[in-house]
C-alpha atoms as a PDB file:
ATOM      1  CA  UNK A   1       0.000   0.000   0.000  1.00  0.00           C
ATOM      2  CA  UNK A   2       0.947   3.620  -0.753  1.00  0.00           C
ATOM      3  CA  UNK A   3      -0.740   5.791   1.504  1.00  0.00           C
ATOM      4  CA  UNK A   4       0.134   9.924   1.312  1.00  0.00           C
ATOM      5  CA  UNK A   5      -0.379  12.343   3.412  1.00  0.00           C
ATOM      6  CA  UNK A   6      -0.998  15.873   2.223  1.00  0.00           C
ATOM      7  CA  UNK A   7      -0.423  19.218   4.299  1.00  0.00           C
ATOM      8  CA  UNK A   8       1.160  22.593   4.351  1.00  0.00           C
ATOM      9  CA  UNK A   9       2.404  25.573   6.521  1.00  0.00           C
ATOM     10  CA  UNK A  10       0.531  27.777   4.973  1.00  0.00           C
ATOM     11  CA  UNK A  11      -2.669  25.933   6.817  1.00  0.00           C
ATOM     12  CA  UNK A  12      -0.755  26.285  10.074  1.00  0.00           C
ATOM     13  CA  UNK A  13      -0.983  30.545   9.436  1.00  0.00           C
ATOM     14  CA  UNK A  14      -4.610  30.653   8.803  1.00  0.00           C
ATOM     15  CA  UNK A  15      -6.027  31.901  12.794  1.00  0.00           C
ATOM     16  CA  UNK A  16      -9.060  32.812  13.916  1.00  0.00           C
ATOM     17  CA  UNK A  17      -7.998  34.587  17.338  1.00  0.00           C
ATOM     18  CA  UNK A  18      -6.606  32.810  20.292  1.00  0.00           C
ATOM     19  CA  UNK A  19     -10.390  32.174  21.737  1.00  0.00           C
ATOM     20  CA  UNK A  20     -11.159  29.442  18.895  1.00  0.00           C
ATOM     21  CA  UNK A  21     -10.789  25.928  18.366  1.00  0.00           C
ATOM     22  CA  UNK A  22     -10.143  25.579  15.199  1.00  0.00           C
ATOM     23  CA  UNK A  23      -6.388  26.274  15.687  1.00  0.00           C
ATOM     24  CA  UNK A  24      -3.385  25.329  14.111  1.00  0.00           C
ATOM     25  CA  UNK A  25      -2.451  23.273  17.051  1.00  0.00           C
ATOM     26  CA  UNK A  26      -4.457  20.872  15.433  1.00  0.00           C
ATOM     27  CA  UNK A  27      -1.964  19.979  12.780  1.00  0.00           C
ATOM     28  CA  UNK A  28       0.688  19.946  14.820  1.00  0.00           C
ATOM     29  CA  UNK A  29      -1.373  17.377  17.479  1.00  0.00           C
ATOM     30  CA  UNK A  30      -1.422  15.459  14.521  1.00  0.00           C
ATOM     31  CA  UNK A  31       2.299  15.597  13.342  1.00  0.00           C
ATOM     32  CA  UNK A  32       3.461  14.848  16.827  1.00  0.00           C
ATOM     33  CA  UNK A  33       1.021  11.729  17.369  1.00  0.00           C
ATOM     34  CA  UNK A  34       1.974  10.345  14.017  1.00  0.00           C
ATOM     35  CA  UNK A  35       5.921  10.443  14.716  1.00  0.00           C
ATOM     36  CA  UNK A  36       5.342   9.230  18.903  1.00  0.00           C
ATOM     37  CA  UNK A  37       3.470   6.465  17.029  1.00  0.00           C
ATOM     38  CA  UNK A  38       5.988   5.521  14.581  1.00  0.00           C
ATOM     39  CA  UNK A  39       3.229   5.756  11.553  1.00  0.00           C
ATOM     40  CA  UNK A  40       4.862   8.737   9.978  1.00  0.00           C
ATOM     41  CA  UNK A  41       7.786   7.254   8.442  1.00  0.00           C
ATOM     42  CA  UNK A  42       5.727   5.024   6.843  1.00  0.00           C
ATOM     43  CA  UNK A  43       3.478   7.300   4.585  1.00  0.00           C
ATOM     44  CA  UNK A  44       4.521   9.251   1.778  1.00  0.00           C
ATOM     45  CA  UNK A  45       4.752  13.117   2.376  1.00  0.00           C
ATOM     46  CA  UNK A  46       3.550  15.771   0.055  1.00  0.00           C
ATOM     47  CA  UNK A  47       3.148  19.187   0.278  1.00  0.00           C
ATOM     48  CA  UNK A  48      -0.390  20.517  -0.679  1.00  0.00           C
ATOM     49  CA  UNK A  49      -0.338  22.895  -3.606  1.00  0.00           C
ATOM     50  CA  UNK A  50      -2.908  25.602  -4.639  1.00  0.00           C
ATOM     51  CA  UNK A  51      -6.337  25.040  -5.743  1.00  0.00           C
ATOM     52  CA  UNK A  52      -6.769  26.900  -8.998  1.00  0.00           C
ATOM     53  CA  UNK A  53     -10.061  29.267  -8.360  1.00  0.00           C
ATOM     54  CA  UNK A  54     -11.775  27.285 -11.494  1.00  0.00           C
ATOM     55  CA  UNK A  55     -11.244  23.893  -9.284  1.00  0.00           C
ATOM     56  CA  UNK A  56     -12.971  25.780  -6.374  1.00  0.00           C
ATOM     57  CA  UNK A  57     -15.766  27.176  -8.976  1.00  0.00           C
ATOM     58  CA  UNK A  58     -16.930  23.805 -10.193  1.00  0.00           C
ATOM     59  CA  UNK A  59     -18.679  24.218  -6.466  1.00  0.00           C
ATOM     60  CA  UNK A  60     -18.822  27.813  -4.930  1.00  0.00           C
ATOM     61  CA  UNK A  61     -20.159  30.739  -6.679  1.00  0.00           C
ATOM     62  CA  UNK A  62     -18.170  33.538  -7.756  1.00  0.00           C
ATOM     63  CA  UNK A  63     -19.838  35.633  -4.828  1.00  0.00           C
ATOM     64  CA  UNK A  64     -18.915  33.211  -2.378  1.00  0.00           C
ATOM     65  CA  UNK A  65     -15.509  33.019  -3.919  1.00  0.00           C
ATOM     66  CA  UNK A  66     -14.801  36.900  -3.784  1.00  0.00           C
ATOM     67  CA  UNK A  67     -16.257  37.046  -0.187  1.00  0.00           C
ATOM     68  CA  UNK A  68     -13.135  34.842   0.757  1.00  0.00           C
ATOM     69  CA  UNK A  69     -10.571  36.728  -1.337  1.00  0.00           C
ATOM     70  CA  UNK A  70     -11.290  39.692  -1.436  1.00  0.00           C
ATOM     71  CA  UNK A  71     -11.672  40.369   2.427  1.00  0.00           C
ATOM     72  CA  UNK A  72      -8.495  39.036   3.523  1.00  0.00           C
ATOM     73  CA  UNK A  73      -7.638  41.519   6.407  1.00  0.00           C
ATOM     74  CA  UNK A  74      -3.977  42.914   6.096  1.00  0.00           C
ATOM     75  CA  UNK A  75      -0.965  42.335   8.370  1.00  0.00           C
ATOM     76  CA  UNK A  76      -0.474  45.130  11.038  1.00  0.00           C
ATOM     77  CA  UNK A  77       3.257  45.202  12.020  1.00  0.00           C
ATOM     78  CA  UNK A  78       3.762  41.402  12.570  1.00  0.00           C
ATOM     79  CA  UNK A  79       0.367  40.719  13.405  1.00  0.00           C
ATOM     80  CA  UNK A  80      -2.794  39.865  11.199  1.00  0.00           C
ATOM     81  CA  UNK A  81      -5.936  41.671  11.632  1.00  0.00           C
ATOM     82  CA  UNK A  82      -9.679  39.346  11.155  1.00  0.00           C
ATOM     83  CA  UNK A  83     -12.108  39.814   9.425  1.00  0.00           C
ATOM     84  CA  UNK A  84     -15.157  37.806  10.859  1.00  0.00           C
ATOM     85  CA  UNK A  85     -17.686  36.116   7.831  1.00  0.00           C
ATOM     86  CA  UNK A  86     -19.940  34.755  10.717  1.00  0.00           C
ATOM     87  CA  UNK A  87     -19.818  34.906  14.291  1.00  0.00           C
ATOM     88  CA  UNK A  88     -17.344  31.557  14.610  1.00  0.00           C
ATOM     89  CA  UNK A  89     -15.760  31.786  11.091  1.00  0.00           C
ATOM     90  CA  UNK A  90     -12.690  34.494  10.619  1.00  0.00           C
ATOM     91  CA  UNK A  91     -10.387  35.281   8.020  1.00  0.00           C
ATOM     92  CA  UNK A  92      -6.883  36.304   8.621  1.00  0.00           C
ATOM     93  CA  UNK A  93      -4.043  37.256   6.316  1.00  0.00           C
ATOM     94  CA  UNK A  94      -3.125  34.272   5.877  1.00  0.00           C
ATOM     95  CA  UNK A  95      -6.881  32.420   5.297  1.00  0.00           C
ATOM     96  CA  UNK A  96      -7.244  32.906   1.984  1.00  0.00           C
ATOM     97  CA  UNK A  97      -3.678  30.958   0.950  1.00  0.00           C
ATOM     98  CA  UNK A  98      -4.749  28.067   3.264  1.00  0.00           C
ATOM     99  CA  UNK A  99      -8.209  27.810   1.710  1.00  0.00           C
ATOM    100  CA  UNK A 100      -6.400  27.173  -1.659  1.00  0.00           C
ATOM    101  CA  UNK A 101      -4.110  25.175  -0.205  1.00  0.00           C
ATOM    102  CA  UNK A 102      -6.884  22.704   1.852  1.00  0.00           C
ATOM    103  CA  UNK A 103      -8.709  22.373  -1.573  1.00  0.00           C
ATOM    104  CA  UNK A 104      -5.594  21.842  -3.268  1.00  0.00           C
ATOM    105  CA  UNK A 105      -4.851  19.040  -1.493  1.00  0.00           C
ATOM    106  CA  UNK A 106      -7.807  17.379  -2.231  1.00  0.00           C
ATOM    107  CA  UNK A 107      -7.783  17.419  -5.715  1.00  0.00           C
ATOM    108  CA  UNK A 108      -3.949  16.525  -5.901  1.00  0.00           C
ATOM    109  CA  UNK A 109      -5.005  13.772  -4.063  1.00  0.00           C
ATOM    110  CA  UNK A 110      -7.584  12.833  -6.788  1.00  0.00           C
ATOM    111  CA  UNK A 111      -5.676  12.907  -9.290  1.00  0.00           C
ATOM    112  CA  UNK A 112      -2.715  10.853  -7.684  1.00  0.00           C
ATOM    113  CA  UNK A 113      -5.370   8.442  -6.788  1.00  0.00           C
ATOM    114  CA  UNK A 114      -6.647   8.273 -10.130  1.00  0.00           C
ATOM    115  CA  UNK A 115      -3.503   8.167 -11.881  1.00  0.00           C
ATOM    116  CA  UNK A 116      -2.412   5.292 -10.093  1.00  0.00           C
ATOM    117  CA  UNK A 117       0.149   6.824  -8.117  1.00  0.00           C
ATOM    118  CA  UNK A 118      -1.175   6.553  -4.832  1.00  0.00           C
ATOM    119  CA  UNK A 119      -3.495   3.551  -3.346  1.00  0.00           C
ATOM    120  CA  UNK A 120      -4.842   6.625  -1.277  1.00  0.00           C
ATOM    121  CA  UNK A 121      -4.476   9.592   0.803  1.00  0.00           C
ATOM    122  CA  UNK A 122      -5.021  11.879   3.815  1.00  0.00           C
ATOM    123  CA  UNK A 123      -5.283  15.528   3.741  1.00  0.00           C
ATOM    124  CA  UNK A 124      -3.896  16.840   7.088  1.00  0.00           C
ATOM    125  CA  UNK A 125      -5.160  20.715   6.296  1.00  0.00           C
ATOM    126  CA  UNK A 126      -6.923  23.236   7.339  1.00  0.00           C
ATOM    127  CA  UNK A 127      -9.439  25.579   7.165  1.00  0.00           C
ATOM    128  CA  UNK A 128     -12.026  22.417   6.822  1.00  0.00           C
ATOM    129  CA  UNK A 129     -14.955  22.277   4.756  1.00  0.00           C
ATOM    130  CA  UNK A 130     -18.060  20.152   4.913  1.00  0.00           C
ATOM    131  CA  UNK A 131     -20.273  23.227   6.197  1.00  0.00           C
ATOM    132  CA  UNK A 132     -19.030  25.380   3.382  1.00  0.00           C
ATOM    133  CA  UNK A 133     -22.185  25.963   1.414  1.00  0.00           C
ATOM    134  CA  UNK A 134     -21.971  26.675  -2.475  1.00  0.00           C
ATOM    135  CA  UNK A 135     -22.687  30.861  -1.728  1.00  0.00           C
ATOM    136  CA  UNK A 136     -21.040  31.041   1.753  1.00  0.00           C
ATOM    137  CA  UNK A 137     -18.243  30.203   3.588  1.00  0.00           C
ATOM    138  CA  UNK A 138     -19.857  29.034   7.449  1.00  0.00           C
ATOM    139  CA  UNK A 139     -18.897  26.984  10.593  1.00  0.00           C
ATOM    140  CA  UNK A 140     -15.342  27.570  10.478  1.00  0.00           C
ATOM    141  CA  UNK A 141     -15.232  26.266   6.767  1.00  0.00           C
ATOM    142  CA  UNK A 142     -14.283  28.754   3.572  1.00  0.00           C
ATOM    143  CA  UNK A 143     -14.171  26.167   0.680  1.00  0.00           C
ATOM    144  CA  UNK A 144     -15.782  22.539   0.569  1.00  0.00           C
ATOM    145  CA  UNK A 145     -12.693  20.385  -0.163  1.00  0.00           C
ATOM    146  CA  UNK A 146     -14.341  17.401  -0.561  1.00  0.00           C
ATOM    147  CA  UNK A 147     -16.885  18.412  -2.316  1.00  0.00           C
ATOM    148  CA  UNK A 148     -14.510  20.012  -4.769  1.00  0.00           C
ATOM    149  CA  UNK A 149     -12.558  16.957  -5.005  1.00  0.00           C
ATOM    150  CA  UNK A 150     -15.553  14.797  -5.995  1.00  0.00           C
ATOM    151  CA  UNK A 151     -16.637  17.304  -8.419  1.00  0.00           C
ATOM    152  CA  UNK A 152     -13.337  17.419  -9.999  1.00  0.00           C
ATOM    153  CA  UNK A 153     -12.849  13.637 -10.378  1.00  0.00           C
ATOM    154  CA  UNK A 154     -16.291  13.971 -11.933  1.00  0.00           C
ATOM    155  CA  UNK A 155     -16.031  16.637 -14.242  1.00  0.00           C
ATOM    156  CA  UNK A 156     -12.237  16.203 -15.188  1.00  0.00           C
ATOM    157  CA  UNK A 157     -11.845  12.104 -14.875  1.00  0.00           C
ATOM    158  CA  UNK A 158     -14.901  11.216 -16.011  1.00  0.00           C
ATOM    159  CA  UNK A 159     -16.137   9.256 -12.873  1.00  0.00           C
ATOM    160  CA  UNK A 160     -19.929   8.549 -12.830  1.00  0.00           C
ATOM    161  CA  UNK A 161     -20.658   7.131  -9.606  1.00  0.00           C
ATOM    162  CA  UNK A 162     -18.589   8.570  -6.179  1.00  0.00           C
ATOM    163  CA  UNK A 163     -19.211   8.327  -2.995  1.00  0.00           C
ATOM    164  CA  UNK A 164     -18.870  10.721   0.005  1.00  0.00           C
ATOM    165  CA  UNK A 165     -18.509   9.285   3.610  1.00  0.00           C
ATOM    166  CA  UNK A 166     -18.884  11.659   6.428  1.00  0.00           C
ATOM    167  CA  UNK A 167     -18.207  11.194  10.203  1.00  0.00           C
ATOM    168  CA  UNK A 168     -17.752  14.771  11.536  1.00  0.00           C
ATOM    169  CA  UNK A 169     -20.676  14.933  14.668  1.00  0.00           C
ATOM    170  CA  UNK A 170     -21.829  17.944  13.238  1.00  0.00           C
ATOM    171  CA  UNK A 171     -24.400  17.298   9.984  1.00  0.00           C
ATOM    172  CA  UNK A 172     -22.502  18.180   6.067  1.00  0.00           C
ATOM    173  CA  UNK A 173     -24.702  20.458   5.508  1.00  0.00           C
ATOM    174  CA  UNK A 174     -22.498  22.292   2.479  1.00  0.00           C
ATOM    175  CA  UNK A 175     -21.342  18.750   1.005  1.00  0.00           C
ATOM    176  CA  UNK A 176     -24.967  17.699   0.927  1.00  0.00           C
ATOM    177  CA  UNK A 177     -25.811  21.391  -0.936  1.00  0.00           C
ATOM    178  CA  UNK A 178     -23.243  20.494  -3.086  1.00  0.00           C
ATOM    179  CA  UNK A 179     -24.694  17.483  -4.015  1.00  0.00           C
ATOM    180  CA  UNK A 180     -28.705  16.985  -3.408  1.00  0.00           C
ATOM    181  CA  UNK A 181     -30.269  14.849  -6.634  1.00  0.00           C
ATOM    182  CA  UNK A 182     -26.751  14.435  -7.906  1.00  0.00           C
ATOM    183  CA  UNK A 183     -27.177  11.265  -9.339  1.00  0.00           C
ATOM    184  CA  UNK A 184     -23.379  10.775  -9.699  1.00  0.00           C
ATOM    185  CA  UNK A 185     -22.914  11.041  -6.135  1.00  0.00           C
ATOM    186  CA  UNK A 186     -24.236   9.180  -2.641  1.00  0.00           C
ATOM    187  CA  UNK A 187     -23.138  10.794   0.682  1.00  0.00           C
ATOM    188  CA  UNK A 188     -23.386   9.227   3.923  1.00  0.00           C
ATOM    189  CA  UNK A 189     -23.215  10.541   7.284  1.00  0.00           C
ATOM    190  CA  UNK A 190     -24.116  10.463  10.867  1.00  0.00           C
ATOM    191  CA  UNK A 191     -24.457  13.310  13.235  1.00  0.00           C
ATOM    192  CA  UNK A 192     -25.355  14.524  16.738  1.00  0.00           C
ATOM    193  CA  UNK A 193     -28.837  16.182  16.060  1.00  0.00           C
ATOM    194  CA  UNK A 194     -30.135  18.380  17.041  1.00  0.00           C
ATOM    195  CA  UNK A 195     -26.597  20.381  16.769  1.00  0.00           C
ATOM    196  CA  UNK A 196     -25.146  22.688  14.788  1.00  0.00           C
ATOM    197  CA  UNK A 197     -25.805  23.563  11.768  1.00  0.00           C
ATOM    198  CA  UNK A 198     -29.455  22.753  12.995  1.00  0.00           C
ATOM    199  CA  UNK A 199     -30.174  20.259   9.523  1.00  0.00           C
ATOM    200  CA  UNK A 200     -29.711  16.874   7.896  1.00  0.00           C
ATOM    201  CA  UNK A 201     -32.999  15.810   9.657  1.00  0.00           C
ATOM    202  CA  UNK A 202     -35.782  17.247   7.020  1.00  0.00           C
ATOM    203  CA  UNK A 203     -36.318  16.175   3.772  1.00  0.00           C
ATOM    204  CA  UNK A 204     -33.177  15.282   1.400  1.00  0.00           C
ATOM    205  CA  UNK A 205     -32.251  13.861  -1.895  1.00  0.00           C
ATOM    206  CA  UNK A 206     -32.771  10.059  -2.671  1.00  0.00           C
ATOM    207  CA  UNK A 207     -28.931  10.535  -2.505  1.00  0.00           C
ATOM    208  CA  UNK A 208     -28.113  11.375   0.563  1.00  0.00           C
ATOM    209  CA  UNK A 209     -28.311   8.456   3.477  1.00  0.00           C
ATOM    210  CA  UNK A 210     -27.581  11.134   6.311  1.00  0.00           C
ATOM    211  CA  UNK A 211     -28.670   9.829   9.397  1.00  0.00           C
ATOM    212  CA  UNK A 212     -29.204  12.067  12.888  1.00  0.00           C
ATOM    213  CA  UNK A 213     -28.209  10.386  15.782  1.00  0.00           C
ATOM    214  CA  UNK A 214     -28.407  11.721  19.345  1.00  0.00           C
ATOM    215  CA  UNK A 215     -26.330  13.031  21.918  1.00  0.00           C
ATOM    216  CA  UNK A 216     -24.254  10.262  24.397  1.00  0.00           C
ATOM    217  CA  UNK A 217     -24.890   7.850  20.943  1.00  0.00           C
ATOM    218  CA  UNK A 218     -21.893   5.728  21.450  1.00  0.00           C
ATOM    219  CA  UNK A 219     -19.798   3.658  19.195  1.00  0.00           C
ATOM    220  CA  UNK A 220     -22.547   0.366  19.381  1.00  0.00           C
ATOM    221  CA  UNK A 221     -25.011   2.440  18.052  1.00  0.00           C
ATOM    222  CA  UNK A 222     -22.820   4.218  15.490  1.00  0.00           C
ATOM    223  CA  UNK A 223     -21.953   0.677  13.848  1.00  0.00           C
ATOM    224  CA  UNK A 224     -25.373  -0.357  13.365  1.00  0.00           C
ATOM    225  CA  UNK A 225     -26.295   2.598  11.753  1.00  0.00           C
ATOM    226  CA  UNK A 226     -23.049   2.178   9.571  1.00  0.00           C
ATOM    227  CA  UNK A 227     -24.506  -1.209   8.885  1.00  0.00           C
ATOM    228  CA  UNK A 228     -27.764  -1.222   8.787  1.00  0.00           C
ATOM    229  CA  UNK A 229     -28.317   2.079   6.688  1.00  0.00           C
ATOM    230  CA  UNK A 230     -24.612   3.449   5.251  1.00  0.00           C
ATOM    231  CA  UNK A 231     -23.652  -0.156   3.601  1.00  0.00           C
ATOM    232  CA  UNK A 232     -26.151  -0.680   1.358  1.00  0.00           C
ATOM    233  CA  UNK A 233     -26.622   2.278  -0.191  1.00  0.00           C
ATOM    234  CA  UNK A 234     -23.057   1.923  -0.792  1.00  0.00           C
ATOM    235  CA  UNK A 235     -22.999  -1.358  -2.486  1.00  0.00           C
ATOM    236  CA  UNK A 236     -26.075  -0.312  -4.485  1.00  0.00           C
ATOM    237  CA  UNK A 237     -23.826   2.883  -5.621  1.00  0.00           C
ATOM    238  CA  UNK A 238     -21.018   1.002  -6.584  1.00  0.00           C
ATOM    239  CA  UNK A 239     -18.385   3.741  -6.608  1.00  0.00           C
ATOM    240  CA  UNK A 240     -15.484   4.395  -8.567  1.00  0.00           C
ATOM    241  CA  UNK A 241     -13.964   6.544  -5.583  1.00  0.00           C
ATOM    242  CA  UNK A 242     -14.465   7.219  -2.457  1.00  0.00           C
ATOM    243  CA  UNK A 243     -13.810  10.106  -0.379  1.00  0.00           C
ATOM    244  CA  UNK A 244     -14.353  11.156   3.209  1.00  0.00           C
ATOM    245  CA  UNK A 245     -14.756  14.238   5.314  1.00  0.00           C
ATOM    246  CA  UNK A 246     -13.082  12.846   8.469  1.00  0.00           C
ATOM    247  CA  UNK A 247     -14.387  14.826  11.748  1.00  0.00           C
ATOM    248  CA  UNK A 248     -12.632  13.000  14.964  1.00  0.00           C
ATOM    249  CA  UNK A 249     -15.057  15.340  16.978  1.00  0.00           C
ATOM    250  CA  UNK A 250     -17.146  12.465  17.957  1.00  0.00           C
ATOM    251  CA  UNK A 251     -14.910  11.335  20.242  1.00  0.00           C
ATOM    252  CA  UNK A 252     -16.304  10.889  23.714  1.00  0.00           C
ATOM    253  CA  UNK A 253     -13.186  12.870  25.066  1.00  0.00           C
ATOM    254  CA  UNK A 254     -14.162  16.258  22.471  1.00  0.00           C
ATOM    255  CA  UNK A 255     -15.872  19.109  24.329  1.00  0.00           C
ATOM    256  CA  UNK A 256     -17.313  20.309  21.118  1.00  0.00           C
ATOM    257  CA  UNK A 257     -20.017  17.795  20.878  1.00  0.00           C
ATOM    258  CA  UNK A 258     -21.836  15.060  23.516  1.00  0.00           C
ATOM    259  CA  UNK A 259     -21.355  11.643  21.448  1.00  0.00           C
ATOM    260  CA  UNK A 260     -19.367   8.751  22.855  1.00  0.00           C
ATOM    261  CA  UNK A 261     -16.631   7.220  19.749  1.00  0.00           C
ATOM    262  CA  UNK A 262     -13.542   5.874  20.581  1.00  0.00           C
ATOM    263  CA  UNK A 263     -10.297   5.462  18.076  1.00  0.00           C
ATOM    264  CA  UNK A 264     -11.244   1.834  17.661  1.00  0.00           C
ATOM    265  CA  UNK A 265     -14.575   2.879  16.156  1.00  0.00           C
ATOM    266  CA  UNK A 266     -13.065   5.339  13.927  1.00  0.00           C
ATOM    267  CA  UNK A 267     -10.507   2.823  12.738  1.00  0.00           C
ATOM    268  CA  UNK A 268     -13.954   0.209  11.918  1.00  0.00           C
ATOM    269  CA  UNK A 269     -15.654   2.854  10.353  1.00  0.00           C
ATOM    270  CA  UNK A 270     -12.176   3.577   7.841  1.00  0.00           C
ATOM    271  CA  UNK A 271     -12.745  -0.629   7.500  1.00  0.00           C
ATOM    272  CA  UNK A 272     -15.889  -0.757   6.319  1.00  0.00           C
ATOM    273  CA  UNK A 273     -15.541   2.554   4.002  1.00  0.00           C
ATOM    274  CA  UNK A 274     -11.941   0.559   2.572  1.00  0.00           C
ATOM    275  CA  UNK A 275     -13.807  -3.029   1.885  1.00  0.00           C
ATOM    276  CA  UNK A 276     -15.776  -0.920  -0.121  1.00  0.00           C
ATOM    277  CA  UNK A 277     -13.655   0.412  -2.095  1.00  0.00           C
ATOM    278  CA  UNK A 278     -11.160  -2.489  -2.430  1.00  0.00           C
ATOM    279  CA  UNK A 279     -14.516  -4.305  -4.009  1.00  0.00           C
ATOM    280  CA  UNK A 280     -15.698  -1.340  -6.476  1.00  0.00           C
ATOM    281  CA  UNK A 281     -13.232   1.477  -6.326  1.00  0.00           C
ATOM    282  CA  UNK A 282      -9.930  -0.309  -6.744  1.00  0.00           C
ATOM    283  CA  UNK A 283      -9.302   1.000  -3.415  1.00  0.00           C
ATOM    284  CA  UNK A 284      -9.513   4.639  -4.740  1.00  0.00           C
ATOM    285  CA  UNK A 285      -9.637   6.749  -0.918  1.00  0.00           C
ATOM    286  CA  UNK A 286      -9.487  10.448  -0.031  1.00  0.00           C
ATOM    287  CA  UNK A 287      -9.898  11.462   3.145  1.00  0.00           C
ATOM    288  CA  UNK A 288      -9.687  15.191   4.299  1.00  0.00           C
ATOM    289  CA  UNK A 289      -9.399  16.396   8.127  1.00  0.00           C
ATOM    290  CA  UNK A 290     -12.500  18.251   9.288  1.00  0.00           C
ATOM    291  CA  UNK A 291     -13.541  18.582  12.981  1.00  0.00           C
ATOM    292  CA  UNK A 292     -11.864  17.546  15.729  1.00  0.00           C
ATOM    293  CA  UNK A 293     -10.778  19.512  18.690  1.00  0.00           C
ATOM    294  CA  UNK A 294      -9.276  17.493  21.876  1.00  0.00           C
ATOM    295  CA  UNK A 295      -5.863  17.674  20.283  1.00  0.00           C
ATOM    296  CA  UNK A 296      -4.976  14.095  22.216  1.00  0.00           C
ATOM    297  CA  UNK A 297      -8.179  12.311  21.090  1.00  0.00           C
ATOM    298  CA  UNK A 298      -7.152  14.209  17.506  1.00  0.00           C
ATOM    299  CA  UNK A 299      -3.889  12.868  17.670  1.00  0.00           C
ATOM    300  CA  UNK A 300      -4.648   9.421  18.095  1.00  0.00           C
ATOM    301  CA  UNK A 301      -7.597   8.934  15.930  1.00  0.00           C
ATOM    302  CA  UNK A 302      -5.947   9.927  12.986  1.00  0.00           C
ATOM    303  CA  UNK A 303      -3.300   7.598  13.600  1.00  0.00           C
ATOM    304  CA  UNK A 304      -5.765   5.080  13.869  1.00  0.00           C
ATOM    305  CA  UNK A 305      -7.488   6.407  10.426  1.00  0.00           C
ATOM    306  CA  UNK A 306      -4.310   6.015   9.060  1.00  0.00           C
ATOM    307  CA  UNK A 307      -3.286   2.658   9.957  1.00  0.00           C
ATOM    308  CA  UNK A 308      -6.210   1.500   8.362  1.00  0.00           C
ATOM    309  CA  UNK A 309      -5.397   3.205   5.235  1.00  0.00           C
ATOM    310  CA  UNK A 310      -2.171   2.510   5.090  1.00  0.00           C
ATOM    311  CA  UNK A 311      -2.276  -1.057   6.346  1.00  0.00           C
ATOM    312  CA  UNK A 312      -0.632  -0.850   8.926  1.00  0.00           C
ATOM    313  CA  UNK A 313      -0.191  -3.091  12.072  1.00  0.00           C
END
């Protein structure tokens, strides 16, 4: 197995004020957990490059786009100024070159994937990007990376069936924008609800299997529902790829949401989401960080993503 991981400073400089969670320490929680547990040497490195704006396009409107860009506060002396989009999601000087860098990842990714180069791949960057809806930027997310990556291998590879899995604790609600009635694409989720955003529990696409689950719902109850509801729509999909928005903030040790998973669950769920696409996908995977907060429970349940992808013992 070749497994990659994809990150890059510039998503360490994108802040949002000392106050908020969504810090950089997150990346380097995961960078020190992956060298303690001796994973890191064993996945290829490469640095994320930029998105180009028509790669972000295929998904966000030009308005959305701008809003991002154009509002990128300046530096004053050696220290950024914000610029708040909503009440929890701020732009720095920085933001706007991590945003392209986060989607650029992802569709590297793809296309190393694709092109054989890679069996699959992690995307260790920041901002994240499951909440970013196609005309705004929300919930600490400025561009849908996945989403963006599945629309590219669509549009530029040709793919005509994908499949997005998503285990953040809060509901996709931009990745399912992205994507309701897409007949290309199935999406499945679960999510404490209700939660922020406050959706995925109304009335959705045929396409969407996004199931709310409520608070204290524990690892159990998160396989059945992986089982009983997330499996066969994705062996009636059949994808060609597979890609995941990978929250670890359903860990029963994250203050940012009430459910109960452990790394061991996490590391079944990356099973179950792999058999599927060793049997229809020729193990095509990309996965891309999203929530996650506790930087120890962080830590360690990306390393246990990542042993699964990579295979490792």
């Amino acid at each position: 197995m070749t497994t990659a991981i994809y990150t890059h400073a510039d998503c360490k400089l994108h802040e949002m004020g000392l106050w908020h969670p969504e810090s950089p320490s997150r990346l380097q929680a995961i960078e020190d957990q992956l060298i303690a547990s001796r994973v890191d040497s064993l996945l290829e490195h490469r640095d994320a490059p930029e998105a180009d704006v028509s790669c972000i396009a295929r998904v966000h409107t030009v308005e959305a786009i701008a809003r991002v860009r154009d509002n990128v506060p300046p530096m004053l002396g050696r220290q950024s100024g914000y610029y708040p989009l909503d009440a929890d999601t701020v732009l720095n000087a920085y933001s706007w070159r991590a945003a392209l860098r986060a989607a650029g990842a992802a569709v590297a990714a793809t296309d190393a994937v694709i092109a054989g180069e890679l069996d699959n791949a992690f995307c260790a960057t920041r901002p994240p990007g499951h909440h970013a809806r196609p005309s705004e930027a929300m919930g600490f997310c400025l561009f849908g990376n996945v989403a963006i990556a599945a629309r590219h291998a669509m549009d530029v590879h040709g793919l005509q069936r994908v499949a997005i899995v998503d285990f953040d604790v809060h509901h996709g609600n931009g990745t399912e924008e992205a994507f309701r009635d897409e007949p290309r694409v199935v999406m499945v989720s679960f999510f404490q609800h209700p939660f922020y955003p406050y959706s995925g529990d109304g009335p959705h696409g045929d396409n969407m299997v996004n199931v709310p689950v409520p608070a204290y719902t524990c690892g159990e109850e998160v396989r059945e529902v992986v089982t009983s509801k997330w499996l066969p729509a994705l062996h009636a999909h059949k994808p060609e790829m597979i890609f995941i928005s990978a929250g670890f903030d359903a860990h029963r040790e994250d203050d940012l949401g009430q459910m109960g998973l452990v790394e061991a669950d996490f590391a079944w769920i990356t099973r179950q989401v792999k058999d599927i696409a060793e049997q229809y996908a020729q193990g095509r995977i990309v996965s891309c960080l999203e929530g996650g907060y506790n930087l120890s429970a962080l830590g360690r349940s990306v390393v246990a993503h990542l042993k699964v992808l990579a295979d490792i013992d």
